[in-house]
C-alpha atoms as a PDB file:
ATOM      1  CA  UNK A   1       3.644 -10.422  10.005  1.00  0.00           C
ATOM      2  CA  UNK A   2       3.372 -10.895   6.242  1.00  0.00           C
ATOM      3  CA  UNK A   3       3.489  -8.506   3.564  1.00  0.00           C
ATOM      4  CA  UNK A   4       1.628  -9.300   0.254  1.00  0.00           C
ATOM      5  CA  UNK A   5       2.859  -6.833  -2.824  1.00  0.00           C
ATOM      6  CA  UNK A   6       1.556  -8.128  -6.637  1.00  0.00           C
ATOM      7  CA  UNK A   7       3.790  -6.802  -9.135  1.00  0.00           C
ATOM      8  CA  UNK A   8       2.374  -3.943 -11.352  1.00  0.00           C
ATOM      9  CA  UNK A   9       2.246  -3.901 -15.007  1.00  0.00           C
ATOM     10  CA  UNK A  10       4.171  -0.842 -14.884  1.00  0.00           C
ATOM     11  CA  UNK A  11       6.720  -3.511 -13.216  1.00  0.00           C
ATOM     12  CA  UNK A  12       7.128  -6.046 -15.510  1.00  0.00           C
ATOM     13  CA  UNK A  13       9.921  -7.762 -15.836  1.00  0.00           C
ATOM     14  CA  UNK A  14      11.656  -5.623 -13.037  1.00  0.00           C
ATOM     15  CA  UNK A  15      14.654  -7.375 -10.682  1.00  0.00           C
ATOM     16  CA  UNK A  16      12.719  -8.782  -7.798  1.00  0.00           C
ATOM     17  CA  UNK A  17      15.638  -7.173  -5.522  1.00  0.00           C
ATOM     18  CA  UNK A  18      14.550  -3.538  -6.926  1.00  0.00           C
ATOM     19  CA  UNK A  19      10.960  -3.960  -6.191  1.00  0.00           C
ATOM     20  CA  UNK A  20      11.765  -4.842  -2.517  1.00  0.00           C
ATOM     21  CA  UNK A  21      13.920  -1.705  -1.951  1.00  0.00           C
ATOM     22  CA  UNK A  22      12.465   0.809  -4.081  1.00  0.00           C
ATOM     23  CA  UNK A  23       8.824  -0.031  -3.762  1.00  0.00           C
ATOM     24  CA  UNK A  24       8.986  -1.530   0.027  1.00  0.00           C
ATOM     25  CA  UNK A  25      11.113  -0.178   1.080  1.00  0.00           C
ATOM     26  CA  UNK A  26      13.351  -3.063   2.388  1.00  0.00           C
ATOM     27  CA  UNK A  27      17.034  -2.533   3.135  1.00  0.00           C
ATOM     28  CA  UNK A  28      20.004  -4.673   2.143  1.00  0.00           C
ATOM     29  CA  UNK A  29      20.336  -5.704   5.550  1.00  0.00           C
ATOM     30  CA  UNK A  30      16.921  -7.308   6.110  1.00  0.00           C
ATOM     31  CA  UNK A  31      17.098  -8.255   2.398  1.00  0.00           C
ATOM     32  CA  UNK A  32      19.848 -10.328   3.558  1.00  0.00           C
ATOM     33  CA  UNK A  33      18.259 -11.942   6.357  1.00  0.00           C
ATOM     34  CA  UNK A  34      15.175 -12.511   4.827  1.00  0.00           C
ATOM     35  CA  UNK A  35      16.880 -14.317   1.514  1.00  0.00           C
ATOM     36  CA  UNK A  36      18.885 -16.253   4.374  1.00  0.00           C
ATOM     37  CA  UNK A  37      15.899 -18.068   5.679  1.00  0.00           C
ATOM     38  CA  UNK A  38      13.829 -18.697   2.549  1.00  0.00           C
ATOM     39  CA  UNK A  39      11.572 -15.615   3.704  1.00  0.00           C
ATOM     40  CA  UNK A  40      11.394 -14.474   0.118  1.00  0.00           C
ATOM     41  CA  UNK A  41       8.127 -16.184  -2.289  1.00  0.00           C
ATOM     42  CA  UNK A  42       6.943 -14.919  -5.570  1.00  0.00           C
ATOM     43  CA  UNK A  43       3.448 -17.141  -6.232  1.00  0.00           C
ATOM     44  CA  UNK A  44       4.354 -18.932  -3.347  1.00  0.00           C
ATOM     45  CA  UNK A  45       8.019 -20.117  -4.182  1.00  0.00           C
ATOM     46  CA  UNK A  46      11.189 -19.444  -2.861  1.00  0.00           C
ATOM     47  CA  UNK A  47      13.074 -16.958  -5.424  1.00  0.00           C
ATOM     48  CA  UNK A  48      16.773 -15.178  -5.527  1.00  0.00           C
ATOM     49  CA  UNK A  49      16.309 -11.937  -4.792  1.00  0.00           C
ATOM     50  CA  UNK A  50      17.849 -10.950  -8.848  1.00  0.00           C
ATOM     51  CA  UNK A  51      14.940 -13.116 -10.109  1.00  0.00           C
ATOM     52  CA  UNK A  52      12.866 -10.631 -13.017  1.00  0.00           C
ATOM     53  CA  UNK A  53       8.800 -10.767 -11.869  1.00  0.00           C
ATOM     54  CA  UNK A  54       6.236 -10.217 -13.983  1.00  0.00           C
ATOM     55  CA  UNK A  55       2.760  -8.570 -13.954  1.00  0.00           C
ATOM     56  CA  UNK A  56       0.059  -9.817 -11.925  1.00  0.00           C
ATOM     57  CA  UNK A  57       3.057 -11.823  -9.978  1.00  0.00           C
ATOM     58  CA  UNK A  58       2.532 -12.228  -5.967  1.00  0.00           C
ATOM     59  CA  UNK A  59       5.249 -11.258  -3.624  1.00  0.00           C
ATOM     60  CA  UNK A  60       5.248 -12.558  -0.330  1.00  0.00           C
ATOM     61  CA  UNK A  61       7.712 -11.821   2.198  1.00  0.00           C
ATOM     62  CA  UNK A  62       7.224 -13.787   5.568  1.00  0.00           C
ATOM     63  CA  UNK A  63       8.731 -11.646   8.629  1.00  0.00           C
ATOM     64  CA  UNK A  64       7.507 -14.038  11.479  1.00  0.00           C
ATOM     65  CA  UNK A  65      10.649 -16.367  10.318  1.00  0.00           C
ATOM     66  CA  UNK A  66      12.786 -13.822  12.111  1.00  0.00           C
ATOM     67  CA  UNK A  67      11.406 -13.718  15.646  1.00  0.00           C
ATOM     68  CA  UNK A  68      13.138 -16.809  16.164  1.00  0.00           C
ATOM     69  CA  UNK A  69      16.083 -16.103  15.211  1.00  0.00           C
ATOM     70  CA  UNK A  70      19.239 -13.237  15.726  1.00  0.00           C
ATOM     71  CA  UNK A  71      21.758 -12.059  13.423  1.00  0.00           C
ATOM     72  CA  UNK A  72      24.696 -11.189  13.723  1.00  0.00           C
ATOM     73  CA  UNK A  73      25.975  -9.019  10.989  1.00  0.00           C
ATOM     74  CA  UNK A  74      29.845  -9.154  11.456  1.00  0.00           C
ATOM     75  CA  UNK A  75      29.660 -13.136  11.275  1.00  0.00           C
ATOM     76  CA  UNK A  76      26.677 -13.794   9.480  1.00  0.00           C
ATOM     77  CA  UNK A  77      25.530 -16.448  12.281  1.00  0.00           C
ATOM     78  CA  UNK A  78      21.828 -16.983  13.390  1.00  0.00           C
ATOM     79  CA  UNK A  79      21.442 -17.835  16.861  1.00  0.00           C
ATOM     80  CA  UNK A  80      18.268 -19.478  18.870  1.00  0.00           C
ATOM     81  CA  UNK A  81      16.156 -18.441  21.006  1.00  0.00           C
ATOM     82  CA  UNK A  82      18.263 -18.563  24.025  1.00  0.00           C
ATOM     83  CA  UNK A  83      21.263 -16.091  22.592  1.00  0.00           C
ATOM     84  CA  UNK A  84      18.480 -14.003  22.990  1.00  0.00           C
ATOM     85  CA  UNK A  85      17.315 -14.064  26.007  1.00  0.00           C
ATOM     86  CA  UNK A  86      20.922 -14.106  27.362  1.00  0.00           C
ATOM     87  CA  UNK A  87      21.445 -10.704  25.597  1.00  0.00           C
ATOM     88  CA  UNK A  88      17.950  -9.349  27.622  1.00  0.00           C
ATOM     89  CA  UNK A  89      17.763 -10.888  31.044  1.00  0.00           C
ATOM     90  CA  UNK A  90      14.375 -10.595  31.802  1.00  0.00           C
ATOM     91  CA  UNK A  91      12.836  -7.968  33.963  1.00  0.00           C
ATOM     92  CA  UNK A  92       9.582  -8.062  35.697  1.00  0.00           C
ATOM     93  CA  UNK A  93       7.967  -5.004  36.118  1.00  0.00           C
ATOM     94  CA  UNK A  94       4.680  -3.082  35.378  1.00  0.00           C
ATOM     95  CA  UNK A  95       4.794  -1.959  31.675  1.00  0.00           C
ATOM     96  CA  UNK A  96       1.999   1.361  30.921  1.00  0.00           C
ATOM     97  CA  UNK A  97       0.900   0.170  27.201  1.00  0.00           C
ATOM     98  CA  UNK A  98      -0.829   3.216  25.772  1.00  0.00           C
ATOM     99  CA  UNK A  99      -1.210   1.309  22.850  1.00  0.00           C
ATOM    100  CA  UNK A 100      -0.413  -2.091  20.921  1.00  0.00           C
ATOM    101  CA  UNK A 101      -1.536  -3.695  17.773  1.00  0.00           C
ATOM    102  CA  UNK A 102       0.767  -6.752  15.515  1.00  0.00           C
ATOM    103  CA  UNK A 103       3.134  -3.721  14.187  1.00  0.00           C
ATOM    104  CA  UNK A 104       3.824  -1.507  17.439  1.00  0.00           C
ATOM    105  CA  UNK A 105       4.246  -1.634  20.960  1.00  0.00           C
ATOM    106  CA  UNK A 106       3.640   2.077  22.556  1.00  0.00           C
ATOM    107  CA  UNK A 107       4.390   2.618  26.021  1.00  0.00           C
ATOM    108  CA  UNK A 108       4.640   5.230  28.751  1.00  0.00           C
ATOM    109  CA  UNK A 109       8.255   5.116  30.311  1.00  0.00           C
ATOM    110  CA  UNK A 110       8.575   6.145  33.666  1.00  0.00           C
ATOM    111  CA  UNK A 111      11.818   8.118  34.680  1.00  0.00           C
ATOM    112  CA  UNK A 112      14.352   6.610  36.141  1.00  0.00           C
ATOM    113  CA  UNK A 113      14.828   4.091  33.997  1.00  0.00           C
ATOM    114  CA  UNK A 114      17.310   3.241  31.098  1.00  0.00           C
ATOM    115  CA  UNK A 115      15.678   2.492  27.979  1.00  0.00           C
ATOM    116  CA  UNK A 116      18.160  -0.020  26.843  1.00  0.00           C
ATOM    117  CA  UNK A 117      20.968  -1.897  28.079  1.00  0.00           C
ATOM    118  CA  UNK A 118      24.742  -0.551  28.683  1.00  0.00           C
ATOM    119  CA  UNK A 119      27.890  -1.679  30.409  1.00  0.00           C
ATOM    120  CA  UNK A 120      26.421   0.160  33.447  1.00  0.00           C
ATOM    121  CA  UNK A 121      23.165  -1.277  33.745  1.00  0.00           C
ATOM    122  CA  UNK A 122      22.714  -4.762  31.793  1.00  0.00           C
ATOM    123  CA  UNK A 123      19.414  -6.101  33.311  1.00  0.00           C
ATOM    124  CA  UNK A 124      16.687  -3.341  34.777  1.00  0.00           C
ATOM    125  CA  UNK A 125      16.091  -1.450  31.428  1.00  0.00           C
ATOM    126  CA  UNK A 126      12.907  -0.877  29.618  1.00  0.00           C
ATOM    127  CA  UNK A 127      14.075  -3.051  26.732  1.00  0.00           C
ATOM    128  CA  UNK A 128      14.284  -6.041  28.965  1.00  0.00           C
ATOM    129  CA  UNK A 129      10.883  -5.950  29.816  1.00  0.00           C
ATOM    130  CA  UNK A 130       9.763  -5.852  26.833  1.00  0.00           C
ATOM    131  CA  UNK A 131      11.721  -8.063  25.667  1.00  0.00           C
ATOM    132  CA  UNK A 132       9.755 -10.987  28.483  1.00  0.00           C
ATOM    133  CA  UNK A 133       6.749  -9.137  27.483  1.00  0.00           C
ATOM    134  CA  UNK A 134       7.065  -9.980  23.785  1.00  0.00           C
ATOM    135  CA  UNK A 135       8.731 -13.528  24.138  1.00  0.00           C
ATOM    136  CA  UNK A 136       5.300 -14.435  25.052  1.00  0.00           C
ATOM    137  CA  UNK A 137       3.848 -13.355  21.296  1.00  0.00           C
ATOM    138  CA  UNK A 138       6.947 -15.768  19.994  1.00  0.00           C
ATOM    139  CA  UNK A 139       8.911 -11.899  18.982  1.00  0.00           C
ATOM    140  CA  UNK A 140      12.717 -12.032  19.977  1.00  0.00           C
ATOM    141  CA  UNK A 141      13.840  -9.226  18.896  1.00  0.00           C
ATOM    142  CA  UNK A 142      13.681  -5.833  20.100  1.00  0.00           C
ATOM    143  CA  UNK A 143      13.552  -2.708  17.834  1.00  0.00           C
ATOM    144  CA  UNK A 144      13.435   0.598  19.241  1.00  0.00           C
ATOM    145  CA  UNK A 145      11.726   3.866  16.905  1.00  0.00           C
ATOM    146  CA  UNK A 146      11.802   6.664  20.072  1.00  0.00           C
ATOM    147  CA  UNK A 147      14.219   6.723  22.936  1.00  0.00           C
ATOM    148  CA  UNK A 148      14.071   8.843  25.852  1.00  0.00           C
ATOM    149  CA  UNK A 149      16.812   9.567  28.697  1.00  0.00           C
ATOM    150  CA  UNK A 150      16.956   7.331  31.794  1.00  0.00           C
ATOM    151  CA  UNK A 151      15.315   9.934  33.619  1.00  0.00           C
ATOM    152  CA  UNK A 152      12.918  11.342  31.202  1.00  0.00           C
ATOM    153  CA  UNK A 153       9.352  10.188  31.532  1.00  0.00           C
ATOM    154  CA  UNK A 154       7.415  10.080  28.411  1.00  0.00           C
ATOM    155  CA  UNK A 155       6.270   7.755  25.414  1.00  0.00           C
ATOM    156  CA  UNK A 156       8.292   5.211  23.722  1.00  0.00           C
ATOM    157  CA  UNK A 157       7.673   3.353  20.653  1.00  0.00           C
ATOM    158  CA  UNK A 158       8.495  -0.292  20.149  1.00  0.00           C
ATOM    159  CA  UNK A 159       8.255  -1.975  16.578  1.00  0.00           C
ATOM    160  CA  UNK A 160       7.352  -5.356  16.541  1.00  0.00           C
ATOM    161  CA  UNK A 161       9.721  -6.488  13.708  1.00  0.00           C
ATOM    162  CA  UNK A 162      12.736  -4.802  11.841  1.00  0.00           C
ATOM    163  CA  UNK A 163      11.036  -4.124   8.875  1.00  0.00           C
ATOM    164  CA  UNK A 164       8.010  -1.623  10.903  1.00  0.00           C
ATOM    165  CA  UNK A 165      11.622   0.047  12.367  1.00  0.00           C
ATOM    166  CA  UNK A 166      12.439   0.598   9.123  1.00  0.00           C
ATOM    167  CA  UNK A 167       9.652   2.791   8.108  1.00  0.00           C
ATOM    168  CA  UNK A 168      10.045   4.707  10.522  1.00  0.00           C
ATOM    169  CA  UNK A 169      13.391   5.601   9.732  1.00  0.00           C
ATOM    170  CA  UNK A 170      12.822   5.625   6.173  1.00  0.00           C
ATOM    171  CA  UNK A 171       9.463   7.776   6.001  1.00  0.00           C
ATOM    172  CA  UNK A 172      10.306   9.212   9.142  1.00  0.00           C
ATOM    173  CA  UNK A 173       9.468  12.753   6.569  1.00  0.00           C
ATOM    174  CA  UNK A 174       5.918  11.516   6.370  1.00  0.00           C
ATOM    175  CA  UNK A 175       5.442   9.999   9.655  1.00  0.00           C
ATOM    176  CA  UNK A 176       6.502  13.461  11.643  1.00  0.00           C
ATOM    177  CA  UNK A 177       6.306  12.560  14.687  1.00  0.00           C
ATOM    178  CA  UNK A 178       6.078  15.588  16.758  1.00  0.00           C
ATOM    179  CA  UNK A 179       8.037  15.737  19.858  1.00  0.00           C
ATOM    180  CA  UNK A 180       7.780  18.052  23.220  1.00  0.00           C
ATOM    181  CA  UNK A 181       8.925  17.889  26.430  1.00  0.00           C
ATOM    182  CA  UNK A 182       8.028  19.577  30.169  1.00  0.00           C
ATOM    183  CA  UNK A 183      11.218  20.763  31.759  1.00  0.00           C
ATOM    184  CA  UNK A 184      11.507  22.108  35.203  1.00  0.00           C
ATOM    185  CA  UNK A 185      14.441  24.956  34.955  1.00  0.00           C
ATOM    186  CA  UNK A 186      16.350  26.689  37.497  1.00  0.00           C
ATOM    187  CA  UNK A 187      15.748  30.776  37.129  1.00  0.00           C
ATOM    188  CA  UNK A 188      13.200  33.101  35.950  1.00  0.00           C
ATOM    189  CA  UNK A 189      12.500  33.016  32.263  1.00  0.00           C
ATOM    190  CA  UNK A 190      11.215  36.352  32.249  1.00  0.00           C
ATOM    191  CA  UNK A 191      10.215  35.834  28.014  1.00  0.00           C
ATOM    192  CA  UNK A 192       6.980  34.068  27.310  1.00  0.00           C
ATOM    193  CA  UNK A 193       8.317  32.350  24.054  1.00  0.00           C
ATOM    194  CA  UNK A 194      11.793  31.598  22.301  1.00  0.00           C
ATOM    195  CA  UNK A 195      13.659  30.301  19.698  1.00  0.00           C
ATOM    196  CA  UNK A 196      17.229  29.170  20.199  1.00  0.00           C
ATOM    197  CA  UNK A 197      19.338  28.120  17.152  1.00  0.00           C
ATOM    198  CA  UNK A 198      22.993  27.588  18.830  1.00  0.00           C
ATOM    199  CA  UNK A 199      24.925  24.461  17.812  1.00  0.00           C
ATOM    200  CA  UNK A 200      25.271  21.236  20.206  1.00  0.00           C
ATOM    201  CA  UNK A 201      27.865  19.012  20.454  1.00  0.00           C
ATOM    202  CA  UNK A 202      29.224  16.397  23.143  1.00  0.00           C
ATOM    203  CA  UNK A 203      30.755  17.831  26.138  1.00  0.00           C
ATOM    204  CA  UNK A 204      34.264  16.143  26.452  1.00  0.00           C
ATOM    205  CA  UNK A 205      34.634  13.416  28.723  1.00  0.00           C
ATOM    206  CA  UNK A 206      31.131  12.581  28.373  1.00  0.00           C
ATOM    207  CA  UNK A 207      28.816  10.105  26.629  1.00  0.00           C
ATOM    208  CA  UNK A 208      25.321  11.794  27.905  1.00  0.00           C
ATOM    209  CA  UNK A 209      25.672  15.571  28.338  1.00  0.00           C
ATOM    210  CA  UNK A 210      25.895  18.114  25.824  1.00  0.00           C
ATOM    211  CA  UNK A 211      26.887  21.721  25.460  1.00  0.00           C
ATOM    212  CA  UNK A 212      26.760  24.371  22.949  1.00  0.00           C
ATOM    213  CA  UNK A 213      29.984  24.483  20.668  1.00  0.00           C
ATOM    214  CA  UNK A 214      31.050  26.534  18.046  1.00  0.00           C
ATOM    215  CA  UNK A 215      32.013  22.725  16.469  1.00  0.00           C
ATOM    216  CA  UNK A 216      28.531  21.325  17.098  1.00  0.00           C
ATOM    217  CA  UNK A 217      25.850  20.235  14.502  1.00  0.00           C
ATOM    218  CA  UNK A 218      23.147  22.543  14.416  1.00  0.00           C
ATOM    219  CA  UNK A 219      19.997  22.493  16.505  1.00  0.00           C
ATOM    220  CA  UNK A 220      16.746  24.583  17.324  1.00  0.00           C
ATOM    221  CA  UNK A 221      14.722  24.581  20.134  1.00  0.00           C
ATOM    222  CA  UNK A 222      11.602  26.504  20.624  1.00  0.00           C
ATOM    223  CA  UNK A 223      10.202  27.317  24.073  1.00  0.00           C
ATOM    224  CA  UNK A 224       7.273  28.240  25.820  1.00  0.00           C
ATOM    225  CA  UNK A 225       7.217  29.271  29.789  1.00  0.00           C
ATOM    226  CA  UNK A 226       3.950  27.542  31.165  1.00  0.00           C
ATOM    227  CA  UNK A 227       4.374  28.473  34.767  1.00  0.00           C
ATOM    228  CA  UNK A 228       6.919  30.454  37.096  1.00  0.00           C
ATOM    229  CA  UNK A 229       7.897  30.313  40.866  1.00  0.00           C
ATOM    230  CA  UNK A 230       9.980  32.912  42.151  1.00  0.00           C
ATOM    231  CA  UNK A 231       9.953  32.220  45.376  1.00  0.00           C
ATOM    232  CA  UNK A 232      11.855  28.665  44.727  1.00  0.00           C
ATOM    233  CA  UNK A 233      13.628  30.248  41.884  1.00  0.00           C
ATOM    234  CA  UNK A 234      12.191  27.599  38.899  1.00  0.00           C
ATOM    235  CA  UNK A 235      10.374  27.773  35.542  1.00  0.00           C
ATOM    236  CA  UNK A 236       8.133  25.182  33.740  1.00  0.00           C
ATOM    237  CA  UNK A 237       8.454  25.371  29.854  1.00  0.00           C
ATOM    238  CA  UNK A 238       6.980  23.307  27.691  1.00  0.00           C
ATOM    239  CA  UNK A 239       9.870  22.545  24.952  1.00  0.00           C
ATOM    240  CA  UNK A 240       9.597  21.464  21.189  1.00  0.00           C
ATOM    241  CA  UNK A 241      12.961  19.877  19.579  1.00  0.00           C
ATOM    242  CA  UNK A 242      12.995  20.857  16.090  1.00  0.00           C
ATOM    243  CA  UNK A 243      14.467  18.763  13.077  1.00  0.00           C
ATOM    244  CA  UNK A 244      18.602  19.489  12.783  1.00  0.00           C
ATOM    245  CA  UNK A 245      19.277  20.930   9.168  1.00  0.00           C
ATOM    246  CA  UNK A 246      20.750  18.224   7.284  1.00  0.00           C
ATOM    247  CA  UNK A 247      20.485  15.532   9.651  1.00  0.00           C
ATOM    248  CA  UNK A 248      17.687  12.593   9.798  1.00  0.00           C
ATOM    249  CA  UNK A 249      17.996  12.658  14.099  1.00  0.00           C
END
């Protein structure tokens, strides 16, 4: 991928580096990376990043000189090809691709499996697979916008670089990506539709589950019963997980 941006006359004479975060919206991190393998061209020339532009100048930052490459932030070391596909065995299995185009990879996760890998479970994730399904477009690297739970079924979105990640994050206010769930509960819920504003935080001992605590961060969930079965005791509710107050999760 390769981003074209010519420099407005509004812009003249502006610090190249303050064009790429304020106007792109380009962290210091990928800033970084980019400067560190000559990713960075104004008219077609490699630049330092405090370089002043000027009007009608082209900016062209080249992201495909990443996929080949992995850094590592605490040591500042790139690594080939193969670092990465030590760090993602690959795993063969049937991936549901609702949708794909150069910037995203959107896919249906079954449940049951993890979407990434942890000291429990370093090879069968979801991430793995994708990771052997992109090494085939030349992408090593893996960037992940939505997670779900191991056993949650449900969509996942895959950037195809670390810049489209960072959107996401970054404009995540005007992306709003709306998320709701279908949860089988145990018991009658007797009310048709609810609102509960309690605040969550980790239940001790645990990495996974989490309880309501009078220490937790604030959270609303809003609820709405879709079907009930009383003679096996269970509800279906279709669930919406609001935005935290004063939180970007």
């Amino acid at each position: 991928m390769k981003l074209l941006y010519t420099v407005k006359q509004e812009e003249n004479e502006k610090i190249l580096k303050d064009i790429l975060k304020k106007q792109l919206y380009i962290s210091n991190i990928l800033i970084n990376k980019l400067k560190m393998t000559n990713s960075i061209l104004v008219n077609n020339k490699p630049v330092f990043i405090n370089t002043k532009v000027f009007y009608g100048d082209e900016i062209l930052i080249d992201f495909d000189n990443l996929n080949n490459v992995i850094y590592n932030d605490s040591t500042n070391i790139y690594y080939t090809k193969n670092k990465y596909l030590d760090k993602y065995p690959a795993y063969d299995i049937y991936l549901d691709i609702l949708y794909e185009d150069e910037y995203l990879l959107i896919l249906n996760k079954p449940a049951g499996i993890a979407i990434h890998p942890s000291c429990a479970n370093y090879e069968n994730t979801l991430s793995n697979a994708v990771a052997l399904y992109l090494q085939k477009q030349n992408i090593f690297s893996i960037h992940i916008v939505t997670r779900l739970d191991k056993n949650t079924s449900g969509i996942c979105i895959f950037a195809k670089n670390e810049y489209i990640q960072e959107l996401f994050i970054r404009k995540k206010d005007n992306i709003n990506i709306h998320k709701e769930y279908i949860a089988v509960v145990n018991g009658i819920i007797n009310k048709k539709h609810g609102i509960i504003e309690e605040p969550i935080s980790r239940k001790p001992n645990s990495i996974i589950l989490r309880e309501v605590s009078n220490t937790g961060e604030y959270a609303k969930t809003e609820y709405f019963v879709n079907k009930i079965n009383k003679e096996f005791n269970y509800s279906i509710v279709n669930v919406i997980l609001h935005t935290r107050k004063n939180s970007s999760n």
